[in-house]
PDB file of N, CA and C in Angstrom:
ATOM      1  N   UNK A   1      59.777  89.014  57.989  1.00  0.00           N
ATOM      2  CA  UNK A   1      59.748  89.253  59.414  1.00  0.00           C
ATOM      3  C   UNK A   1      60.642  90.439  59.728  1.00  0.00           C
ATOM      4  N   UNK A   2      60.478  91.588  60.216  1.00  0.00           N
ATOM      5  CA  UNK A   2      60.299  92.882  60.700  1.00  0.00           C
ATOM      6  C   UNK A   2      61.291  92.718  62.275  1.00  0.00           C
ATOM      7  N   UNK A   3      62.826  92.847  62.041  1.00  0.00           N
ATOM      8  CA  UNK A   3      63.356  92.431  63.530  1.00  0.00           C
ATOM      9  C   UNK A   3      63.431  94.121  64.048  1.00  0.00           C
ATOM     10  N   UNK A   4      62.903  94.562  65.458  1.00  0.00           N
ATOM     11  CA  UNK A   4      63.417  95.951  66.108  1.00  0.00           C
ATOM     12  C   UNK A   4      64.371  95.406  67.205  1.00  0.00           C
ATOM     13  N   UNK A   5      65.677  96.609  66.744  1.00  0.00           N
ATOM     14  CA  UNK A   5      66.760  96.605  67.857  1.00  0.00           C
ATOM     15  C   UNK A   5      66.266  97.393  68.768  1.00  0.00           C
ATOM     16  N   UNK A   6      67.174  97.890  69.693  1.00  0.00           N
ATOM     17  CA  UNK A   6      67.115  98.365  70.770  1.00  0.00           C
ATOM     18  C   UNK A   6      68.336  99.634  70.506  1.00  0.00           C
ATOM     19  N   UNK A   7      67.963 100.680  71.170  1.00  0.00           N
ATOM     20  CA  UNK A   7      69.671 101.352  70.565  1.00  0.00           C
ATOM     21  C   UNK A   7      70.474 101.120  71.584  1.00  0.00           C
ATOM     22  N   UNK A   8      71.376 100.576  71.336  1.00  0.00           N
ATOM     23  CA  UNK A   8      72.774 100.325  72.323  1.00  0.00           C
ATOM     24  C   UNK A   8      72.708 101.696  73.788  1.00  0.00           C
ATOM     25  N   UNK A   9      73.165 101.186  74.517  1.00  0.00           N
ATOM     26  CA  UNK A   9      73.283 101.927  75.354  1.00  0.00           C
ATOM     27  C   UNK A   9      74.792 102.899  75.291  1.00  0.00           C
ATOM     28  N   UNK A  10      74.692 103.914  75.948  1.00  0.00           N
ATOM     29  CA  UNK A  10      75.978 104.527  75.983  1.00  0.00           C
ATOM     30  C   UNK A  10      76.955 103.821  77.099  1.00  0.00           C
ATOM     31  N   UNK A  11      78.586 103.616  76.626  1.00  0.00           N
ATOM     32  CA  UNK A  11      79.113 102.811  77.140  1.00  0.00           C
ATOM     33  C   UNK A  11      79.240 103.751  78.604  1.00  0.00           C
ATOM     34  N   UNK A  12      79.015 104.587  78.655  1.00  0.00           N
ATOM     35  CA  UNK A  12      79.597 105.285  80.174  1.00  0.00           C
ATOM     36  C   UNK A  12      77.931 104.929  81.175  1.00  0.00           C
ATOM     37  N   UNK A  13      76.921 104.791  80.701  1.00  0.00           N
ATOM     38  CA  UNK A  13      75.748 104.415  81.417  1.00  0.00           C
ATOM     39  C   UNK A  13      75.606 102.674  81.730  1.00  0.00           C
ATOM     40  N   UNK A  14      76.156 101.909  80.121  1.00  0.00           N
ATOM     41  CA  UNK A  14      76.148 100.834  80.198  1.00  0.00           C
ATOM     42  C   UNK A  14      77.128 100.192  81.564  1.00  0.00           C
ATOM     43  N   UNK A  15      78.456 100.875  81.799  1.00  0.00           N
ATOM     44  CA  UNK A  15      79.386 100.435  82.650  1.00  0.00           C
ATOM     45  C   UNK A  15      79.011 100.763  84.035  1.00  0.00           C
ATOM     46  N   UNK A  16      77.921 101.851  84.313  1.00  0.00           N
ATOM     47  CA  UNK A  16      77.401 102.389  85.184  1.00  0.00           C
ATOM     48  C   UNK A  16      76.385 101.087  85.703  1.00  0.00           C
ATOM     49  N   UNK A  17      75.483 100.754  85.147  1.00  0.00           N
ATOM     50  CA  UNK A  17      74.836  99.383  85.456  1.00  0.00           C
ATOM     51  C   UNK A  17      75.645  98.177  86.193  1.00  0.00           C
ATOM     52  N   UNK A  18      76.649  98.411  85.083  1.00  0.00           N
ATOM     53  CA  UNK A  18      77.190  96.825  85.270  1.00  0.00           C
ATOM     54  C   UNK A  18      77.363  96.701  86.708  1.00  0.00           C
ATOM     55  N   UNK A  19      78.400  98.237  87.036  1.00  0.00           N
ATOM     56  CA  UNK A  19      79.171  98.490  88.397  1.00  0.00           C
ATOM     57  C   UNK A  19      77.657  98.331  89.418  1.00  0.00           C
ATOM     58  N   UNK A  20      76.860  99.148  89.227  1.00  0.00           N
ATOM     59  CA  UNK A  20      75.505  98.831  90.487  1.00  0.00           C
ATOM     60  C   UNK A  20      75.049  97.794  90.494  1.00  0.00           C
ATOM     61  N   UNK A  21      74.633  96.873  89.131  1.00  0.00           N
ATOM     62  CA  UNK A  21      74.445  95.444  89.266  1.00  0.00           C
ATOM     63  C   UNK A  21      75.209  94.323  90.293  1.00  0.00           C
ATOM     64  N   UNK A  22      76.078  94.555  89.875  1.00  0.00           N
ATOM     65  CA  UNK A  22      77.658  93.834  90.807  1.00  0.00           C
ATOM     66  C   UNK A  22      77.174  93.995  92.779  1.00  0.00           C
ATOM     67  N   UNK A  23      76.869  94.949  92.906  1.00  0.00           N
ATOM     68  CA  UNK A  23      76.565  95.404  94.201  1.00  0.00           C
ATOM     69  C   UNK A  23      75.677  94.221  94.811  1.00  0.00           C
ATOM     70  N   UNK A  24      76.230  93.714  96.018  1.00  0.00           N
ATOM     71  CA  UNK A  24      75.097  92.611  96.443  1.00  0.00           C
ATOM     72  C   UNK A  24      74.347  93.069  97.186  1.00  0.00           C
ATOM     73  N   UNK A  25      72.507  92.928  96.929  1.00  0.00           N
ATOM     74  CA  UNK A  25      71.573  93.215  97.424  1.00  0.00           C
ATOM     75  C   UNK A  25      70.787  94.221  96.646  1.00  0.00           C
ATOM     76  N   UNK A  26      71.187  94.610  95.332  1.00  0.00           N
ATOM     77  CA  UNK A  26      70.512  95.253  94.354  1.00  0.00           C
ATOM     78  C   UNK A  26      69.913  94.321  93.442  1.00  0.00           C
ATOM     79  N   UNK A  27      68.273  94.514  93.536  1.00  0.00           N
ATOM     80  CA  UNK A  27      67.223  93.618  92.688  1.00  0.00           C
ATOM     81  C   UNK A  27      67.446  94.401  91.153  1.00  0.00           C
ATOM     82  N   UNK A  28      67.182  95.956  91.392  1.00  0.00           N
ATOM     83  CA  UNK A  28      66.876  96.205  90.015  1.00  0.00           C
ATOM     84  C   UNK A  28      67.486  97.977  90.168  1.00  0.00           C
ATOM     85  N   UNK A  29      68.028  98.210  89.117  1.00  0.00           N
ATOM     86  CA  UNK A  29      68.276  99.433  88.665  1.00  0.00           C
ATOM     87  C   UNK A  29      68.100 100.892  87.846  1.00  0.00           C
ATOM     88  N   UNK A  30      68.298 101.774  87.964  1.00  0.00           N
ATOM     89  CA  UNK A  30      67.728 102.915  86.804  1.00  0.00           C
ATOM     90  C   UNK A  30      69.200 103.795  86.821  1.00  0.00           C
ATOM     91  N   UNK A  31      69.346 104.393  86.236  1.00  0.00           N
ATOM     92  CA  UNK A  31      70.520 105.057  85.736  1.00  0.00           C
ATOM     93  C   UNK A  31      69.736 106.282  84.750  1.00  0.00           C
ATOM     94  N   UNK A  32      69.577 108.030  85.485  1.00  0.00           N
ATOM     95  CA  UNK A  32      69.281 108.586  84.376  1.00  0.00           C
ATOM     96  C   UNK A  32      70.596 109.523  83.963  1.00  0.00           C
ATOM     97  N   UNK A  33      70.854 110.477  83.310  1.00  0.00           N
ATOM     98  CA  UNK A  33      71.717 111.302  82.722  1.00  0.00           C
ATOM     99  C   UNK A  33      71.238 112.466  82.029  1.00  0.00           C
ATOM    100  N   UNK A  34      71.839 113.512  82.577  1.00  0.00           N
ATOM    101  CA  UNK A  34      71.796 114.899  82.170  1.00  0.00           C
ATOM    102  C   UNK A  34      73.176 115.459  82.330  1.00  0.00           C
ATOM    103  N   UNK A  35      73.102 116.722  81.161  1.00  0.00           N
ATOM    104  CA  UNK A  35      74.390 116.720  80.985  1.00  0.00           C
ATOM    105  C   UNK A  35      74.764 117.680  83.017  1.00  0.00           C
ATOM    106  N   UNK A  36      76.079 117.056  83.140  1.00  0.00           N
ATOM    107  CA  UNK A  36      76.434 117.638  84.548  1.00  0.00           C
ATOM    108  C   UNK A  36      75.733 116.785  85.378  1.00  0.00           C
ATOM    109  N   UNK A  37      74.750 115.736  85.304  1.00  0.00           N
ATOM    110  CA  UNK A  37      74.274 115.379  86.508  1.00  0.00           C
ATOM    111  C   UNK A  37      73.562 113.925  86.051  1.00  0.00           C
ATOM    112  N   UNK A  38      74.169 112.597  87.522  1.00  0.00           N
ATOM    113  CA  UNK A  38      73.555 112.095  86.794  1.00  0.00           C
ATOM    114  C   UNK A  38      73.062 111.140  88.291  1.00  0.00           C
ATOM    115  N   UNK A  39      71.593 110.437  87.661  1.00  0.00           N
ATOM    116  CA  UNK A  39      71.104 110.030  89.044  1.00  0.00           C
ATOM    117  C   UNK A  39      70.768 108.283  88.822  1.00  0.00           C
ATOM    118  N   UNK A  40      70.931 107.961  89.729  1.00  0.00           N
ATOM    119  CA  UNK A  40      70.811 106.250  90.138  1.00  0.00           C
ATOM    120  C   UNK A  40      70.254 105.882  91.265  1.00  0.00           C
ATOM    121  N   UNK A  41      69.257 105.025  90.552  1.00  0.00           N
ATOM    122  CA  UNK A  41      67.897 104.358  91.357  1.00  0.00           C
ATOM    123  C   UNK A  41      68.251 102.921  91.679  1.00  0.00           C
ATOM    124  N   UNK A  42      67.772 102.236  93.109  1.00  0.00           N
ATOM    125  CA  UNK A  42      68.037 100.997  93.062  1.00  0.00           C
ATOM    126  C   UNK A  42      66.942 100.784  93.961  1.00  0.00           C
ATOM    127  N   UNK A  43      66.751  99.587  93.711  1.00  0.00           N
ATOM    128  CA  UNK A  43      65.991  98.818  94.648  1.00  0.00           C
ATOM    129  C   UNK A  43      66.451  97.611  95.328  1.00  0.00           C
ATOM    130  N   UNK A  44      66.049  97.902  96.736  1.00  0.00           N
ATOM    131  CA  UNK A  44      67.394  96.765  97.770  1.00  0.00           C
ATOM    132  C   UNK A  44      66.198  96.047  97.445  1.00  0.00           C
ATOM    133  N   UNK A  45      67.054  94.269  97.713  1.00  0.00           N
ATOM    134  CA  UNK A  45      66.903  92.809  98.283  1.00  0.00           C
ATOM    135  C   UNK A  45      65.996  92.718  99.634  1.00  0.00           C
ATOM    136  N   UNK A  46      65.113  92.079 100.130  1.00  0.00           N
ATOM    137  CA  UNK A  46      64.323  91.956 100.895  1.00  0.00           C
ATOM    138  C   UNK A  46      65.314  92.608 102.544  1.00  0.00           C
ATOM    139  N   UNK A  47      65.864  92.107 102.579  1.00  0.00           N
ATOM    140  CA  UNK A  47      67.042  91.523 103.352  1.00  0.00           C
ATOM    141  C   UNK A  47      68.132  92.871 103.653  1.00  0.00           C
ATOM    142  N   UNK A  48      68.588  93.709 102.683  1.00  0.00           N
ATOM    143  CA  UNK A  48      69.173  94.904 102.469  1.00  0.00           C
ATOM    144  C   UNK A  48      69.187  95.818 103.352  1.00  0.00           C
ATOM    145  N   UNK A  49      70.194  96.672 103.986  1.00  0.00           N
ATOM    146  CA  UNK A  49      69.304  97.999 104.780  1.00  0.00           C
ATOM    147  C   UNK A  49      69.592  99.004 103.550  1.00  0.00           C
ATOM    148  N   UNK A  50      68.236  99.738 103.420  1.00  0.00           N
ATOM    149  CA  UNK A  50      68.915 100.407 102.357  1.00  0.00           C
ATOM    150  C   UNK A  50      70.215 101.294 102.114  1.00  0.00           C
ATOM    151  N   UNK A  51      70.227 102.314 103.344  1.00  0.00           N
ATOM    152  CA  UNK A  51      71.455 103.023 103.650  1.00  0.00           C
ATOM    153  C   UNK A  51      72.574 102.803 103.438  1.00  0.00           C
ATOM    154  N   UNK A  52      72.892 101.445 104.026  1.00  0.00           N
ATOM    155  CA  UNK A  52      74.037 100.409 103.534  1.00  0.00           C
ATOM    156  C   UNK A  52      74.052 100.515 101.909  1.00  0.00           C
ATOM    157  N   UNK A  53      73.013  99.942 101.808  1.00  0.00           N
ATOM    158  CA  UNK A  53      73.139  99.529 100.176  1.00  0.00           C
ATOM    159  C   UNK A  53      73.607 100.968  99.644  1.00  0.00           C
ATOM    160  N   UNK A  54      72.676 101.520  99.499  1.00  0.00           N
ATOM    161  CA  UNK A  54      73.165 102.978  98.977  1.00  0.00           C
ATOM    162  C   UNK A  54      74.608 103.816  98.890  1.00  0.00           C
ATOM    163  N   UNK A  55      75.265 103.539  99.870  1.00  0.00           N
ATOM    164  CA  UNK A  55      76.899 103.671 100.159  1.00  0.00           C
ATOM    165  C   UNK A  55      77.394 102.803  99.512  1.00  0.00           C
ATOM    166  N   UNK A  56      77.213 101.338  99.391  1.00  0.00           N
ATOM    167  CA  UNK A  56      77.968 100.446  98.352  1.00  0.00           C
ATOM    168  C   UNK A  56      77.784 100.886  97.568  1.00  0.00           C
ATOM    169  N   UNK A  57      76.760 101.585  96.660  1.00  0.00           N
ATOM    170  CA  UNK A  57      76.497 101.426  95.611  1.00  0.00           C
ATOM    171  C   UNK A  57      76.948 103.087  94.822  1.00  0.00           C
ATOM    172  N   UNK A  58      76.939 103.598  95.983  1.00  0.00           N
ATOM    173  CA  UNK A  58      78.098 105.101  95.629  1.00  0.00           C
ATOM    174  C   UNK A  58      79.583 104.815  95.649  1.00  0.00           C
ATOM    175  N   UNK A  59      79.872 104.029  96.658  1.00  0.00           N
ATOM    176  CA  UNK A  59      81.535 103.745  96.360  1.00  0.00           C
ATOM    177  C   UNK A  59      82.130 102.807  94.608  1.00  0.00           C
ATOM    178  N   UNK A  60      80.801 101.870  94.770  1.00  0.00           N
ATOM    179  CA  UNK A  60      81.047 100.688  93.252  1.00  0.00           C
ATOM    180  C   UNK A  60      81.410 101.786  92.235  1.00  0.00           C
ATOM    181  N   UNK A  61      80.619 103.289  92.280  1.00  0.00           N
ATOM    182  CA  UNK A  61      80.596 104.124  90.872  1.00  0.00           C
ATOM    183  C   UNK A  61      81.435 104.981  90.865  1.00  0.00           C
ATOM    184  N   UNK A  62      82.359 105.181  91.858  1.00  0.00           N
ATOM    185  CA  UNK A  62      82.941 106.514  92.619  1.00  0.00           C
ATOM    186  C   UNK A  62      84.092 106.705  91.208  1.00  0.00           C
ATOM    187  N   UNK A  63      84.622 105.559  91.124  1.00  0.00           N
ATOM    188  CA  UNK A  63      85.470 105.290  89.561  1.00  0.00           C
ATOM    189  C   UNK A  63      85.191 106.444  88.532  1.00  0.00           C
ATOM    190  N   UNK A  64      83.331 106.206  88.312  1.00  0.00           N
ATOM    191  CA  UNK A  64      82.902 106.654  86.984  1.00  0.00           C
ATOM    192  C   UNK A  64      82.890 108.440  86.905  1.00  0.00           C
ATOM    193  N   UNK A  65      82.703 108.776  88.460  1.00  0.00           N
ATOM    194  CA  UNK A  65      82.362 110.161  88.597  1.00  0.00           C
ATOM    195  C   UNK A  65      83.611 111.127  87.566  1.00  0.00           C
ATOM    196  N   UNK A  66      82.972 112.194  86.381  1.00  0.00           N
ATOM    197  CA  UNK A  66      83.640 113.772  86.139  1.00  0.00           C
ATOM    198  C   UNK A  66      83.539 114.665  87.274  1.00  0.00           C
ATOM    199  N   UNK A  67      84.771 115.291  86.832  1.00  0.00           N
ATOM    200  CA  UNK A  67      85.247 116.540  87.706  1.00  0.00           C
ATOM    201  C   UNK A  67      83.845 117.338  87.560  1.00  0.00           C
ATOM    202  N   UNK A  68      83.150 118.546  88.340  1.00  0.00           N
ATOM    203  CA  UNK A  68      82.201 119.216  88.118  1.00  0.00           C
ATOM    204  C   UNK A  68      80.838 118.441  87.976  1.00  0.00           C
ATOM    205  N   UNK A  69      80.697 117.031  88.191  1.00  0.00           N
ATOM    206  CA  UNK A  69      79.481 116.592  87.879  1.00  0.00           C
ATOM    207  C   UNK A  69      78.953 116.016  89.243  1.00  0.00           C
ATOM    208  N   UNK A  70      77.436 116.089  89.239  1.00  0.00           N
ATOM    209  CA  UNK A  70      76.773 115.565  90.731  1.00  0.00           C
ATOM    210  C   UNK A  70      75.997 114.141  90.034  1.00  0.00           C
ATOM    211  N   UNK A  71      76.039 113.718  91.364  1.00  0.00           N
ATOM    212  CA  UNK A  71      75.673 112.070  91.161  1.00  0.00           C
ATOM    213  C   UNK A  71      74.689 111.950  92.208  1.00  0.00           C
ATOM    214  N   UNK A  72      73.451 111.989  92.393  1.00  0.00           N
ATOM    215  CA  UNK A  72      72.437 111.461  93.182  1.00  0.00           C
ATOM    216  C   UNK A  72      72.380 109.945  93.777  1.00  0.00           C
ATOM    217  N   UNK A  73      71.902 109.700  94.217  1.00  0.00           N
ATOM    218  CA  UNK A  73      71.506 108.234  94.690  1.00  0.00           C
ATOM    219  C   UNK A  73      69.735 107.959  95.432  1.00  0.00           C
ATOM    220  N   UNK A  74      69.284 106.988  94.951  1.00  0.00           N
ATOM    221  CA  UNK A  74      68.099 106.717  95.906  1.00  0.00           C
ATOM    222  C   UNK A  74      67.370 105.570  95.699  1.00  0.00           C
ATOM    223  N   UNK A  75      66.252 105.493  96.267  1.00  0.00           N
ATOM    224  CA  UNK A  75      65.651 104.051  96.356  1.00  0.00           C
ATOM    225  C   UNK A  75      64.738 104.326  95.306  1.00  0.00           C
ATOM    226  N   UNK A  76      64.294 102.910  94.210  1.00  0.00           N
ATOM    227  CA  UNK A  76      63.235 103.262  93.526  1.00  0.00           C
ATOM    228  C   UNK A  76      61.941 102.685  94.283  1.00  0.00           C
ATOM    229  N   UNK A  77      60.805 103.036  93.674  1.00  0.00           N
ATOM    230  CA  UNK A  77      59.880 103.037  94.110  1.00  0.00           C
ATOM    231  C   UNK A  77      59.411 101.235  94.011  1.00  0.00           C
ATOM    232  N   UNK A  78      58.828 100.631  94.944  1.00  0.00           N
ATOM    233  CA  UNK A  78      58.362  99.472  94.773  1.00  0.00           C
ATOM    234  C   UNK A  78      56.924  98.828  93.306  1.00  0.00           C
ATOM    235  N   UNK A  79      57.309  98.223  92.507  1.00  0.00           N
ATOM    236  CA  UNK A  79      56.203  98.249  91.243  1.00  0.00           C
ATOM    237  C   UNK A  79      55.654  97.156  91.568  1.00  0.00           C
TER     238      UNK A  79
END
């Protein structure tokens, strides 16, 4: 039997989750990365305004931000 891992995540993206997860009223998340820039997707809770959410969810990461680097924010798309 043939087991496939997954490759670990990078701990600076992994901690990036954790912190937007934590956020109440976030269903689900995306986290991408380029070097200098990095962008985060969420999708609010029925209930959520997003705007709100979106400011929590920039202050939860504000920690993680480098000097010289931009950080996006936005809603993902409904699947």
């Amino acid at each position: 039997m043939m087991e496939t891992t997954t490759p670990a995540l990078p701990p600076r993206i992994r901690r990036t989750l954790e912190l937007v997860y934590g956020v109440e009223g976030v269903t689900a998340a995306r986290v991408w990365h380029w070097p200098g820039r990095v962008h985060v997707g969420v999708r609010p809770a029925m209930l959520s305004a997003p705007s709100e959410l979106l400011r929590r969810v920039e202050h939860a990461v504000a920690g993680l931000r480098e000097p010289e680097e931009t950080w996006d924010f936005g809603l993902l798309d409904g699947e």
